[in-house]
Protein backbone atom coordinates (compact mmCIF):
# COMPACT_ATOMS: atom_id res chain seq x y z
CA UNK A 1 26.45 -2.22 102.07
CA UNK A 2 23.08 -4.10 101.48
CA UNK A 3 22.22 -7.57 100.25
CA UNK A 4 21.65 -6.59 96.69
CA UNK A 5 24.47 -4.73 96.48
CA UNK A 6 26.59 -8.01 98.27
CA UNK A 7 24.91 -9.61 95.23
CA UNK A 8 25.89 -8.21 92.83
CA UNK A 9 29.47 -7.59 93.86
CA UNK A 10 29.83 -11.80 94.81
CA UNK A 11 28.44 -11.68 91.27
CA UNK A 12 30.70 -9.71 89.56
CA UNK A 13 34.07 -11.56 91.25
CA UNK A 14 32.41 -14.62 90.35
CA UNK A 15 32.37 -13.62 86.79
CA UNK A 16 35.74 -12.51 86.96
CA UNK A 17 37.36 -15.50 88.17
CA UNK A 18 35.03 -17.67 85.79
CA UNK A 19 36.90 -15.61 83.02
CA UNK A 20 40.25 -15.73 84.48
CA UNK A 21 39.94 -19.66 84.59
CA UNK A 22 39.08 -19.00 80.71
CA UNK A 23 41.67 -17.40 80.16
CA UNK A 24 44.17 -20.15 80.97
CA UNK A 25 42.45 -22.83 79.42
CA UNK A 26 40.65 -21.87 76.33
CA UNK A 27 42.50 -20.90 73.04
CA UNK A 28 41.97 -17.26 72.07
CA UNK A 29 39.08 -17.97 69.74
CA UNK A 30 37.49 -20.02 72.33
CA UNK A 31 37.87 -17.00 74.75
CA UNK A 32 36.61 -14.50 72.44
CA UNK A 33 33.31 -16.76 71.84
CA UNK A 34 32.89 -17.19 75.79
CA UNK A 35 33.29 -13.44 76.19
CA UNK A 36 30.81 -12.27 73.32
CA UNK A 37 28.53 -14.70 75.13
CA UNK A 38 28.80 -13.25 78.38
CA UNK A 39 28.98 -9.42 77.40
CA UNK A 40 25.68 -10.57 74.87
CA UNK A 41 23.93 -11.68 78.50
CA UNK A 42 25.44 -8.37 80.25
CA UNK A 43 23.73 -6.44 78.28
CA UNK A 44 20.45 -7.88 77.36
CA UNK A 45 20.07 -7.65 81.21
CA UNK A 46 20.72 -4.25 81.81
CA UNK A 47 19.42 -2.44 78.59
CA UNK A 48 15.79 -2.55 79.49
CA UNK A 49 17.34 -0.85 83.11
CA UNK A 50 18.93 1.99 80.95
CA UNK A 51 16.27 2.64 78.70
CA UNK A 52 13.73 3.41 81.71
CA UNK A 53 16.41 5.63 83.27
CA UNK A 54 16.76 7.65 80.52
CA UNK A 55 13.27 7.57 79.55
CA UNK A 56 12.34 8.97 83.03
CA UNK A 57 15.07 11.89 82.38
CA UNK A 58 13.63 12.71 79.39
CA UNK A 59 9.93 13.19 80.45
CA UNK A 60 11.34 15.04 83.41
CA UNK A 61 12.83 17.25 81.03
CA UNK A 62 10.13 17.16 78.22
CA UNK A 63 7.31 16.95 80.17
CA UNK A 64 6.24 20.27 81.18
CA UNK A 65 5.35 20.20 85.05
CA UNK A 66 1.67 21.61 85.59
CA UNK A 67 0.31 23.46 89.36
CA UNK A 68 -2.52 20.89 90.81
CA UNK A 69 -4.72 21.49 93.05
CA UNK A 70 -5.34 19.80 96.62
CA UNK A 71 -2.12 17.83 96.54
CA UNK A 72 -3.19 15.79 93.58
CA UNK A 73 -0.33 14.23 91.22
CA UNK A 74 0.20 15.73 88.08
CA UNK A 75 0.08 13.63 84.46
CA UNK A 76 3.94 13.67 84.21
CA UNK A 77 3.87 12.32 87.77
CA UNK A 78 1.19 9.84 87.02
CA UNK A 79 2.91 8.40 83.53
CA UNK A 80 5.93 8.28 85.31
CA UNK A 81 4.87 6.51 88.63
CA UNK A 82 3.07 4.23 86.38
CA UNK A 83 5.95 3.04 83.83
CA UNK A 84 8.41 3.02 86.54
CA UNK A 85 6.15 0.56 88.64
CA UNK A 86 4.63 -1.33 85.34
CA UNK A 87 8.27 -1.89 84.53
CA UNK A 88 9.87 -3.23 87.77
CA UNK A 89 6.99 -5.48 88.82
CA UNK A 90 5.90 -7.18 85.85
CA UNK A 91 8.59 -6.69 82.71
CA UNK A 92 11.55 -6.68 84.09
CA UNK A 93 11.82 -9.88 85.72
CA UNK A 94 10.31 -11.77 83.07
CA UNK A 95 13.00 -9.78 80.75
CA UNK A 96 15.11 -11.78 83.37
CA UNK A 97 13.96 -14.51 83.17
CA UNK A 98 13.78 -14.87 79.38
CA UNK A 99 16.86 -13.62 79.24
CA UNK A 100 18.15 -16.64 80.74
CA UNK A 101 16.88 -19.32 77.92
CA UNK A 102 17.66 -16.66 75.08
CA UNK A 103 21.06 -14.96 75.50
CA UNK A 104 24.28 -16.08 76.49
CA UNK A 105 23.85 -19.96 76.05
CA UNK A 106 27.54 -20.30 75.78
CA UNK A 107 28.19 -18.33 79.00
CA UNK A 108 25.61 -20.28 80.26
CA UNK A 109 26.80 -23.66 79.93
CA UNK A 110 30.13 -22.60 80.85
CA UNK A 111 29.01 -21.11 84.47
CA UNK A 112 27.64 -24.66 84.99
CA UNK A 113 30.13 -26.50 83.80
CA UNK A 114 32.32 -24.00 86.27
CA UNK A 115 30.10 -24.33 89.31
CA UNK A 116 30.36 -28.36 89.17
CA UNK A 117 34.07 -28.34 87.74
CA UNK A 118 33.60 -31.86 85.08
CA UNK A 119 36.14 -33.38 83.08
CA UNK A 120 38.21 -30.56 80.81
CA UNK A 121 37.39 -32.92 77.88
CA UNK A 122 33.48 -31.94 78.33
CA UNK A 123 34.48 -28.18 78.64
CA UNK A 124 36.23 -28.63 75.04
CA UNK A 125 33.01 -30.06 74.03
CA UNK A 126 30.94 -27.19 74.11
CA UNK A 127 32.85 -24.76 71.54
CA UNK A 128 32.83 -27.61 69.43
């Protein structure tokens, strides 16, 4: 297994646990806010991922594959060499990024208020 994929999986437990806390201390409507928060987040983060992939699949498919000469890449393998890298250096993590300050504020404040465990009274507070 590899760091990222260490990542994401302390990421994912995290999140669960997070949610199981919910669980036991929110009210159902609170829950259902702090869930529609965090799923809003979810995917906002990963759309952008899903669109490329199947973007890609469909110019593979689409994209009729031409015979070059002297080991030269082709125009589907140029467009799709360039989106692919265009997209993971410079979009995505900005997407990231933004993502952070525009989507899931609830879940937001609510992994911070986790990570440094204040007063109950302050986690009430925020579905105020």
């Amino acid at each position: 297994m590899n760091i990222s994929q260490m990542g994401a999986l302390n990421n994912a437990i995290e999140n669960s646990e997070k949610l199981e806390f919910a669980s036991k201390c929110l009210s159902e409507e609170q829950l259902v806010r702090l869930y529609k928060s965090y799923k809003q987040l979810f995917w906002a983060q990963i759309a952008p991922a899903i669109i490329l992939a199947v973007t890609v699949i469909l110019e593979l498919i689409f994209i009729p594959s031409e015979a070059v000469p002297h080991g030269e890449a082709s125009m589907k393998e140029t467009i799709i060499l360039f989106e692919t890298v265009f997209f993971i250096v410079p979009v995505y993590p900005i997407w990231i990024i933004l993502t952070q300050f525009t989507f899931g504020k609830l879940w937001h404040k609510y992994s911070r208020w986790y990570r440094k465990k204040s007063s109950m009274d302050e986690l009430y507070e925020m579905f105020g």
